[in-house]
PDB file of N, CA and C in Angstrom:
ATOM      1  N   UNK A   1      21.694  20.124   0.281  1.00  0.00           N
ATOM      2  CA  UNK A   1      22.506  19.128   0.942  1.00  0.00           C
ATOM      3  C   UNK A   1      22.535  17.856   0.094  1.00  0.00           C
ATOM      4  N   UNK A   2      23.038  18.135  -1.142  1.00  0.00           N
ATOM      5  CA  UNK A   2      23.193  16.849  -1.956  1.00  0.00           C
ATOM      6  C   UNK A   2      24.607  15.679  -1.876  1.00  0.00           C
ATOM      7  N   UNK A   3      24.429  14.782  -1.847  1.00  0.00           N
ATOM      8  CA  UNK A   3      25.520  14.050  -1.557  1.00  0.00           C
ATOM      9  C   UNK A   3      25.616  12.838  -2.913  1.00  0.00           C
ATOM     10  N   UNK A   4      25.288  13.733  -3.977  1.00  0.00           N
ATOM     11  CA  UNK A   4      25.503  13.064  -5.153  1.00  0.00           C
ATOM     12  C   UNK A   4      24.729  11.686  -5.627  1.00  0.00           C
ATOM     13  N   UNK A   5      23.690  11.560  -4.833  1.00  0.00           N
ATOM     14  CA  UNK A   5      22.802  10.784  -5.532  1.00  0.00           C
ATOM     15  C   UNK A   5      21.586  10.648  -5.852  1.00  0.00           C
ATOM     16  N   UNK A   6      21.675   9.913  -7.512  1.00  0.00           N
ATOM     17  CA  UNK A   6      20.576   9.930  -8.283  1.00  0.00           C
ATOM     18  C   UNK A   6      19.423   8.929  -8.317  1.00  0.00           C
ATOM     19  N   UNK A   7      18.157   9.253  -7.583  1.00  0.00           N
ATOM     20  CA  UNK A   7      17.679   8.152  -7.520  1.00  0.00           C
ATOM     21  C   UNK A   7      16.374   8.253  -8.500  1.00  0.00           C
ATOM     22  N   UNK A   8      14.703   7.630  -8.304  1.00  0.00           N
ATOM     23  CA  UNK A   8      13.717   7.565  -8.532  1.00  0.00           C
ATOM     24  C   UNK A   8      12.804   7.348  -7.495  1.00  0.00           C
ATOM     25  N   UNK A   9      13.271   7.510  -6.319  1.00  0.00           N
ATOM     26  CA  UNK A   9      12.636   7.213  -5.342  1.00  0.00           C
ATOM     27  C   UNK A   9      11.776   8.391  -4.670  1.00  0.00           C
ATOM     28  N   UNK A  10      10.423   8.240  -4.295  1.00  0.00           N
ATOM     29  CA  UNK A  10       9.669   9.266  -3.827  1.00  0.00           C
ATOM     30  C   UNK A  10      10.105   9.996  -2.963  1.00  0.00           C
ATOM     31  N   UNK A  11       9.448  11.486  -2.728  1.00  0.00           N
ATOM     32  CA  UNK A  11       9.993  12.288  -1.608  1.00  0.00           C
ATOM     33  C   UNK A  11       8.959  11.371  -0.539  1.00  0.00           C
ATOM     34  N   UNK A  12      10.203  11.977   0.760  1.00  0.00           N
ATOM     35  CA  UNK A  12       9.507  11.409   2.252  1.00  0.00           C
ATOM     36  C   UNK A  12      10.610  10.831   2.854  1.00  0.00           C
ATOM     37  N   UNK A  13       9.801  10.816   4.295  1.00  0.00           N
ATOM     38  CA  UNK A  13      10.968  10.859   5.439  1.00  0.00           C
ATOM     39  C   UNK A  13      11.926   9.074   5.008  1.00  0.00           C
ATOM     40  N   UNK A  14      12.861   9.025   5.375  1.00  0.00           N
ATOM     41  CA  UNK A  14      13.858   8.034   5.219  1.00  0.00           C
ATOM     42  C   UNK A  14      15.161   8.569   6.105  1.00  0.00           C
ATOM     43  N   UNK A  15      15.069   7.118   6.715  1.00  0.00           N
ATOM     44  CA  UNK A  15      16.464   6.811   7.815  1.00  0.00           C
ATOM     45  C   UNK A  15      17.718   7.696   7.284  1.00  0.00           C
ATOM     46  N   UNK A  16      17.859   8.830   8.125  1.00  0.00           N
ATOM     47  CA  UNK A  16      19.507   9.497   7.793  1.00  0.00           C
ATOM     48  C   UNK A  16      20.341   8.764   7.434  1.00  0.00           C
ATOM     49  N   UNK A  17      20.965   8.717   5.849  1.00  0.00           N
ATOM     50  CA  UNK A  17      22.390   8.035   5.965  1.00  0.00           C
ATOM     51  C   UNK A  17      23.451   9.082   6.815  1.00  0.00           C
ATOM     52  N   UNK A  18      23.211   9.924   7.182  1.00  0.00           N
ATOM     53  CA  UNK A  18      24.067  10.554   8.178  1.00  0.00           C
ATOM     54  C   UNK A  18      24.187  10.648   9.192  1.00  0.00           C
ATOM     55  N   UNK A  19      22.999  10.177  10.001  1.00  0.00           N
ATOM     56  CA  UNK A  19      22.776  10.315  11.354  1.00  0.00           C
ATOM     57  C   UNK A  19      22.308   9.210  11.563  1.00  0.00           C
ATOM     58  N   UNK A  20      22.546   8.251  12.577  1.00  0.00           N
ATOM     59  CA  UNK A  20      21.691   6.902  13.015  1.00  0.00           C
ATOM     60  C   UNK A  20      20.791   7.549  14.196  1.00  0.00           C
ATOM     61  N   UNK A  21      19.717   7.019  13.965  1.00  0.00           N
ATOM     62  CA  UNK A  21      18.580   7.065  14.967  1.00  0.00           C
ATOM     63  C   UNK A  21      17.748   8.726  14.457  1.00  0.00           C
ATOM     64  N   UNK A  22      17.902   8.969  13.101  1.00  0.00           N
ATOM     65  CA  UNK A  22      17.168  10.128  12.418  1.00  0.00           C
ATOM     66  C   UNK A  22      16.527   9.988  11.232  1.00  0.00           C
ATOM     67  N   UNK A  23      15.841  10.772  10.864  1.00  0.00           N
ATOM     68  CA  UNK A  23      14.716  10.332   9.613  1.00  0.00           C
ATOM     69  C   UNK A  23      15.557  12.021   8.867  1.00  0.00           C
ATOM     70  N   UNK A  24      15.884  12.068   8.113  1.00  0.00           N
ATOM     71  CA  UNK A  24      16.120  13.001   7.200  1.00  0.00           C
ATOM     72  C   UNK A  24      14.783  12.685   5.924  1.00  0.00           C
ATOM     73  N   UNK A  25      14.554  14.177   5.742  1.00  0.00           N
ATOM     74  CA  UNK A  25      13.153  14.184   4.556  1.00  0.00           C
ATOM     75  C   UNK A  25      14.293  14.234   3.010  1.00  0.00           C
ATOM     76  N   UNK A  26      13.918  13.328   2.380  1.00  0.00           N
ATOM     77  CA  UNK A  26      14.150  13.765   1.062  1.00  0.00           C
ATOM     78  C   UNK A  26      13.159  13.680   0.274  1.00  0.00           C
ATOM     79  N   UNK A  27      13.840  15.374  -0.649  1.00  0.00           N
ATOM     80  CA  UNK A  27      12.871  15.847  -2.092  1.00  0.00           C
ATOM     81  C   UNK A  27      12.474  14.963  -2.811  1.00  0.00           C
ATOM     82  N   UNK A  28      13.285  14.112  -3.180  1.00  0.00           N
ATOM     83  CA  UNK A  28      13.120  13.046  -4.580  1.00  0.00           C
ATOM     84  C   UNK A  28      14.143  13.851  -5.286  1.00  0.00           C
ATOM     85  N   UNK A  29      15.190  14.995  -5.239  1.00  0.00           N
ATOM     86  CA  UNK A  29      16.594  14.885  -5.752  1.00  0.00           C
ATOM     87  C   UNK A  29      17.502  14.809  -4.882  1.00  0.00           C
ATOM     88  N   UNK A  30      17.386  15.603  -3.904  1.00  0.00           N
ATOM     89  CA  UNK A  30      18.244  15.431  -2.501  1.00  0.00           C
ATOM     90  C   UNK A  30      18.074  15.371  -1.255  1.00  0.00           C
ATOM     91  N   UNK A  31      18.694  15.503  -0.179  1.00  0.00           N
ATOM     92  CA  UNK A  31      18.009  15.280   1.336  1.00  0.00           C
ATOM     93  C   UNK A  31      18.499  16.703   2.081  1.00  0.00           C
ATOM     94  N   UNK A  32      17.235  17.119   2.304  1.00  0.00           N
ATOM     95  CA  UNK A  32      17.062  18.455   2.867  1.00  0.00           C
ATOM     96  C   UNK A  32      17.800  18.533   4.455  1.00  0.00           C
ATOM     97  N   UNK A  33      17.530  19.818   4.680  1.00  0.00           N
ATOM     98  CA  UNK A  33      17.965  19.924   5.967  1.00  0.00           C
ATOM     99  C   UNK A  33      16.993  19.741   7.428  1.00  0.00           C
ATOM    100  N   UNK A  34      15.501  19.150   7.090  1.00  0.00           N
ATOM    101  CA  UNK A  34      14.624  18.877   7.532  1.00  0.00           C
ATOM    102  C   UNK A  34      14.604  17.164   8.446  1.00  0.00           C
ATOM    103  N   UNK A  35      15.110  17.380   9.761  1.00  0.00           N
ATOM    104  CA  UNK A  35      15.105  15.852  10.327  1.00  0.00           C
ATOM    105  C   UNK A  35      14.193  15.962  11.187  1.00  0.00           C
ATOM    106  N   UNK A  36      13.895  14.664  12.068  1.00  0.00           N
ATOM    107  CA  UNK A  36      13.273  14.136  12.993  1.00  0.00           C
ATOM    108  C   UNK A  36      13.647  13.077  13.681  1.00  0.00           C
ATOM    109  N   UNK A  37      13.280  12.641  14.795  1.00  0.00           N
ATOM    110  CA  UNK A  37      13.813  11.288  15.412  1.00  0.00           C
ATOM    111  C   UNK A  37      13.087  10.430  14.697  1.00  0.00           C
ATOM    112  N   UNK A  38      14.192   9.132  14.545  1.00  0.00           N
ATOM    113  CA  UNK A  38      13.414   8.034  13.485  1.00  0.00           C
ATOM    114  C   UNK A  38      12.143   7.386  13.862  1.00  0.00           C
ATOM    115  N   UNK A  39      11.855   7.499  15.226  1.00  0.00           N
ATOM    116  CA  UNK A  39      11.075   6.309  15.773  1.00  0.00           C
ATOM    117  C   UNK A  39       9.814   7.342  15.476  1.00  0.00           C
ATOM    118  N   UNK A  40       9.424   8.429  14.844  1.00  0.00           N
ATOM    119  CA  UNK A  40       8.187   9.327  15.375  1.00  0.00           C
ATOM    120  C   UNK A  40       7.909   9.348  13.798  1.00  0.00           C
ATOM    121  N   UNK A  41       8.633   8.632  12.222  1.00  0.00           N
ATOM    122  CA  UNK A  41       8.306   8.511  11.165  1.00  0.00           C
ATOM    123  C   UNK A  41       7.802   7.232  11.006  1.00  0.00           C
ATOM    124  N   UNK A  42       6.245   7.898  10.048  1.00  0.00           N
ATOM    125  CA  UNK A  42       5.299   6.605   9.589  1.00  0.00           C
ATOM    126  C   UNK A  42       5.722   6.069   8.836  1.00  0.00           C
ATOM    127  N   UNK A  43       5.290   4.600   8.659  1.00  0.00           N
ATOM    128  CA  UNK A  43       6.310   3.820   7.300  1.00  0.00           C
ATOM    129  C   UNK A  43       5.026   3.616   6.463  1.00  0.00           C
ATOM    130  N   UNK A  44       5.152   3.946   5.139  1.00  0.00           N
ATOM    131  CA  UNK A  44       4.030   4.145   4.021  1.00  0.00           C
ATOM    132  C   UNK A  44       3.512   2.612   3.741  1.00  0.00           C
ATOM    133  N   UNK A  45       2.611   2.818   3.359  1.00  0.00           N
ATOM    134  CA  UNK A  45       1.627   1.124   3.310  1.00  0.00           C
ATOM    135  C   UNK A  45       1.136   0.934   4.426  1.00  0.00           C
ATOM    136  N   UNK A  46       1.138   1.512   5.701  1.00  0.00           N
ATOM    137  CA  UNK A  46       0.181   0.672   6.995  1.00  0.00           C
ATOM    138  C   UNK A  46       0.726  -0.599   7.283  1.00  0.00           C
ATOM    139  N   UNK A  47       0.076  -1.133   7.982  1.00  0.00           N
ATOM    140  CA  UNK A  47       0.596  -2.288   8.686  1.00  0.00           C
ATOM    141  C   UNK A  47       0.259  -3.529   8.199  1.00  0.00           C
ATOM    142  N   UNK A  48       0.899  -4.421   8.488  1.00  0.00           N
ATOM    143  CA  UNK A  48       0.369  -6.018   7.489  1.00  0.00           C
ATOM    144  C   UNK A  48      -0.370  -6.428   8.300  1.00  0.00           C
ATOM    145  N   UNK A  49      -1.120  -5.954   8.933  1.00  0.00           N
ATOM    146  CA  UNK A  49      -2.671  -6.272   9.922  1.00  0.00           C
ATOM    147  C   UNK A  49      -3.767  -5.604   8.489  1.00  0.00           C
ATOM    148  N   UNK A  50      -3.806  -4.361   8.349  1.00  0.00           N
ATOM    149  CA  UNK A  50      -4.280  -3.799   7.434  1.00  0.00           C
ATOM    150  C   UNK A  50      -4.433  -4.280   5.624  1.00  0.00           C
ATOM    151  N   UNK A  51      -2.682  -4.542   5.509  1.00  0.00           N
ATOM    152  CA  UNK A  51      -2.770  -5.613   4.231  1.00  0.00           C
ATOM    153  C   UNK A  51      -3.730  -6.345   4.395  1.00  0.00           C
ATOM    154  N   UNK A  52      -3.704  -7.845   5.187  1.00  0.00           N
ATOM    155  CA  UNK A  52      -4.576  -8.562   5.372  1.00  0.00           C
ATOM    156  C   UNK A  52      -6.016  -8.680   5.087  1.00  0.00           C
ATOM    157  N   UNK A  53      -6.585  -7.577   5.945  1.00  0.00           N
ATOM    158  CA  UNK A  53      -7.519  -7.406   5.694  1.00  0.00           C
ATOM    159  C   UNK A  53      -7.904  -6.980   4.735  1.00  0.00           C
ATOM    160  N   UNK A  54      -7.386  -6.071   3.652  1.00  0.00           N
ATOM    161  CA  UNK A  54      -7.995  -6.075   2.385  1.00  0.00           C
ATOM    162  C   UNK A  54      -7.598  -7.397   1.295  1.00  0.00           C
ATOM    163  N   UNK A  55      -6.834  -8.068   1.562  1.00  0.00           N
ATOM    164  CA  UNK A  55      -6.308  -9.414   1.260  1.00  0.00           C
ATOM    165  C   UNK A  55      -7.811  -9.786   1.026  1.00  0.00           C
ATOM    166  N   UNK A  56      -8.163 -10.264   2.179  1.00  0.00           N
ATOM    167  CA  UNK A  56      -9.594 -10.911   2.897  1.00  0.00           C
ATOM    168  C   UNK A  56     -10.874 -10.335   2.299  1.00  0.00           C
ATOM    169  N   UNK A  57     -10.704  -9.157   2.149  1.00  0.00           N
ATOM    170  CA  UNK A  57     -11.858  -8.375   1.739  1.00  0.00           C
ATOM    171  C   UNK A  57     -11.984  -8.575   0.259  1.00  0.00           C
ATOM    172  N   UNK A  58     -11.063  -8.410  -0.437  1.00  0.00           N
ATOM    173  CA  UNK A  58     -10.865  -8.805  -1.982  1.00  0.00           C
ATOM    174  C   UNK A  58     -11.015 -10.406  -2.491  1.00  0.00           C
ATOM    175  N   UNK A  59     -10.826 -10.995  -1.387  1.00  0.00           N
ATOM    176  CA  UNK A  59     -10.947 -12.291  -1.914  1.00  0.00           C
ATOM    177  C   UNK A  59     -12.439 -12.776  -1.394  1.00  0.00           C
ATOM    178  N   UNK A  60     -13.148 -12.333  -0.437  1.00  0.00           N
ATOM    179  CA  UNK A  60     -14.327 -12.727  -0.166  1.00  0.00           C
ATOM    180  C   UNK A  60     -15.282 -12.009  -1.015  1.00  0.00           C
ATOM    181  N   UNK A  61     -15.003 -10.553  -1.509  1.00  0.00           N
ATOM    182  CA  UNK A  61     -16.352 -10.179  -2.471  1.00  0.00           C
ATOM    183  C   UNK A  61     -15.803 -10.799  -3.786  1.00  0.00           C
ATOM    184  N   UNK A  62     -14.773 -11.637  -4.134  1.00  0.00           N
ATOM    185  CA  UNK A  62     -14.608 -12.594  -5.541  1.00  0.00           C
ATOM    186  C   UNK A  62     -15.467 -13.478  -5.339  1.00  0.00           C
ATOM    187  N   UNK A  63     -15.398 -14.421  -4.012  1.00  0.00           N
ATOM    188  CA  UNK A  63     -16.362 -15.622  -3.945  1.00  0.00           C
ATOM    189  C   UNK A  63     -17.907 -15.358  -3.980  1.00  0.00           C
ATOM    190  N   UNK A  64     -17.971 -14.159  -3.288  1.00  0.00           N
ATOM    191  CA  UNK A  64     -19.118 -13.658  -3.488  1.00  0.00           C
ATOM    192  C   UNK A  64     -19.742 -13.191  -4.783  1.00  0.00           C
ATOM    193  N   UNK A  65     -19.051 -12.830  -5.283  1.00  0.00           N
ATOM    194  CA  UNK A  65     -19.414 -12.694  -6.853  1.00  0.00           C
ATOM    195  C   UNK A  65     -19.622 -13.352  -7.680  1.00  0.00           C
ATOM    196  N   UNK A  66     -18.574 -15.268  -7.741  1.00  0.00           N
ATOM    197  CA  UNK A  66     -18.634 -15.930  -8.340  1.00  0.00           C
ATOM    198  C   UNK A  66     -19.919 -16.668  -7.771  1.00  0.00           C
ATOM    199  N   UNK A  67     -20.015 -16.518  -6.421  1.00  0.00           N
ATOM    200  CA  UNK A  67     -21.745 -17.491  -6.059  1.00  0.00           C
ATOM    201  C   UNK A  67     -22.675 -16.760  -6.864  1.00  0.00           C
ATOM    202  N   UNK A  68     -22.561 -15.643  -6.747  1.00  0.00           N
ATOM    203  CA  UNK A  68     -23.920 -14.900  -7.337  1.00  0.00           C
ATOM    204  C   UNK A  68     -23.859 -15.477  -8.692  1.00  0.00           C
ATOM    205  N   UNK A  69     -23.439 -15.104  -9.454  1.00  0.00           N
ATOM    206  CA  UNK A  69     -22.949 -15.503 -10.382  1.00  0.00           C
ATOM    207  C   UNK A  69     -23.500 -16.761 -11.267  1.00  0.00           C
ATOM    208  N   UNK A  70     -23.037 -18.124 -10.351  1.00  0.00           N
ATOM    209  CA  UNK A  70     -23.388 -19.143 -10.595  1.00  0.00           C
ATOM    210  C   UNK A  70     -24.698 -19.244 -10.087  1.00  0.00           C
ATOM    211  N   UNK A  71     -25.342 -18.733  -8.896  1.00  0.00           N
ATOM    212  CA  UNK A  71     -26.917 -18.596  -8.302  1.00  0.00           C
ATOM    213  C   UNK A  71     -27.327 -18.651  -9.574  1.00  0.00           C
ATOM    214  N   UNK A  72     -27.307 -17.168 -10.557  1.00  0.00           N
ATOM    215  CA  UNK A  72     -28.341 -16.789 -10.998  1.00  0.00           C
ATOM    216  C   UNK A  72     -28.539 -17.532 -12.543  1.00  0.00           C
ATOM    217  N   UNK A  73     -27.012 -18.347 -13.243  1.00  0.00           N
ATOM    218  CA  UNK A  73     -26.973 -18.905 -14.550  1.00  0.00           C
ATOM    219  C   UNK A  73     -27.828 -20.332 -13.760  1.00  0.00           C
ATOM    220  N   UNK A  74     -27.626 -20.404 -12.934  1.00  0.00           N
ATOM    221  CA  UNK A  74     -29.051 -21.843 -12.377  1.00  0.00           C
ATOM    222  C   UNK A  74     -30.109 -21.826 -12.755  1.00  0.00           C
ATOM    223  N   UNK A  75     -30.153 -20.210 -11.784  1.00  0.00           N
ATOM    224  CA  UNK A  75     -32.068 -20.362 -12.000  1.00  0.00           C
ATOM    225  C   UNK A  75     -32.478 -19.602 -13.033  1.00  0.00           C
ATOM    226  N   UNK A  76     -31.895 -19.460 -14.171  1.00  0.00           N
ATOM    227  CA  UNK A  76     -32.207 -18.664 -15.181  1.00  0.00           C
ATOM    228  C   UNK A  76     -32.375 -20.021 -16.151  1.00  0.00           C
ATOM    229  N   UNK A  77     -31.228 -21.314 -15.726  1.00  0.00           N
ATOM    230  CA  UNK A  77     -31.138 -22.035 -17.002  1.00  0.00           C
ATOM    231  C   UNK A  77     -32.592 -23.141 -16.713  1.00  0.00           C
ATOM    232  N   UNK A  78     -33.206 -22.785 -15.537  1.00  0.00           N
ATOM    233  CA  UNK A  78     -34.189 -23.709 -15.096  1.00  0.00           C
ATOM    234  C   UNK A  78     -35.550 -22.645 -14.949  1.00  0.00           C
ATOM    235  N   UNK A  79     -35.875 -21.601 -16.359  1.00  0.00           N
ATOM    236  CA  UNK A  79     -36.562 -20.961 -16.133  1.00  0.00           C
ATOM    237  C   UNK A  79     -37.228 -21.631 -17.450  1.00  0.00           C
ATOM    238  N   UNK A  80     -38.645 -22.110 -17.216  1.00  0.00           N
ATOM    239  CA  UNK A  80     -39.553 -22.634 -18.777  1.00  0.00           C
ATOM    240  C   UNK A  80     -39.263 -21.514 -19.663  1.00  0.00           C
ATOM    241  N   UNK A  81     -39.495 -21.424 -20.906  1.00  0.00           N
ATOM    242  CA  UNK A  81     -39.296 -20.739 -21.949  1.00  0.00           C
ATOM    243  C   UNK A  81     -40.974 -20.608 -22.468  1.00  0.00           C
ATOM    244  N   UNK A  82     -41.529 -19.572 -22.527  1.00  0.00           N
ATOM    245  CA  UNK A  82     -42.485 -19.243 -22.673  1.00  0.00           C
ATOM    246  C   UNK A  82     -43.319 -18.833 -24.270  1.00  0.00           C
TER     247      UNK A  82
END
């Protein structure tokens, strides 16, 4: 069921250009004969609740890293030399 276009875009469900209110699956060359109702397809990436939180998570083990970090060039630079 090709309708002549060439894309790069991954296979997976996507809004029917033929049908409103349907998820037609496409291969990654064309769109199969495989539908579903749109509202029952997952949208890839999760939710921007989820973003967030790894947002948060990535930026708190940086600070955390850079304290350590600076902790330890302290008490290393305030260690007598023996």
């Amino acid at each position: 069921m090709s309708i002549g276009t060439s894309s790069t875009v991954a296979p997976g469900w996507y809004a029917d250009p033929m049908a409103p209110g349907q998820a037609r699956w496409w291969s990654g060359l064309d769109w199969t004969h495989h539908v579903q109702p749109l509202a029952s397809v997952a949208q890839p990436g999760g939710s921007s609740a989820d973003t967030w939180t790894a947002i948060a998570g990535i930026l708190l083990g940086g600070f955390a890293a850079i304290f350590a970090i600076g902790w330890l060039a302290v008490f290393f630079a305030n260690v007598p030399n023996r």
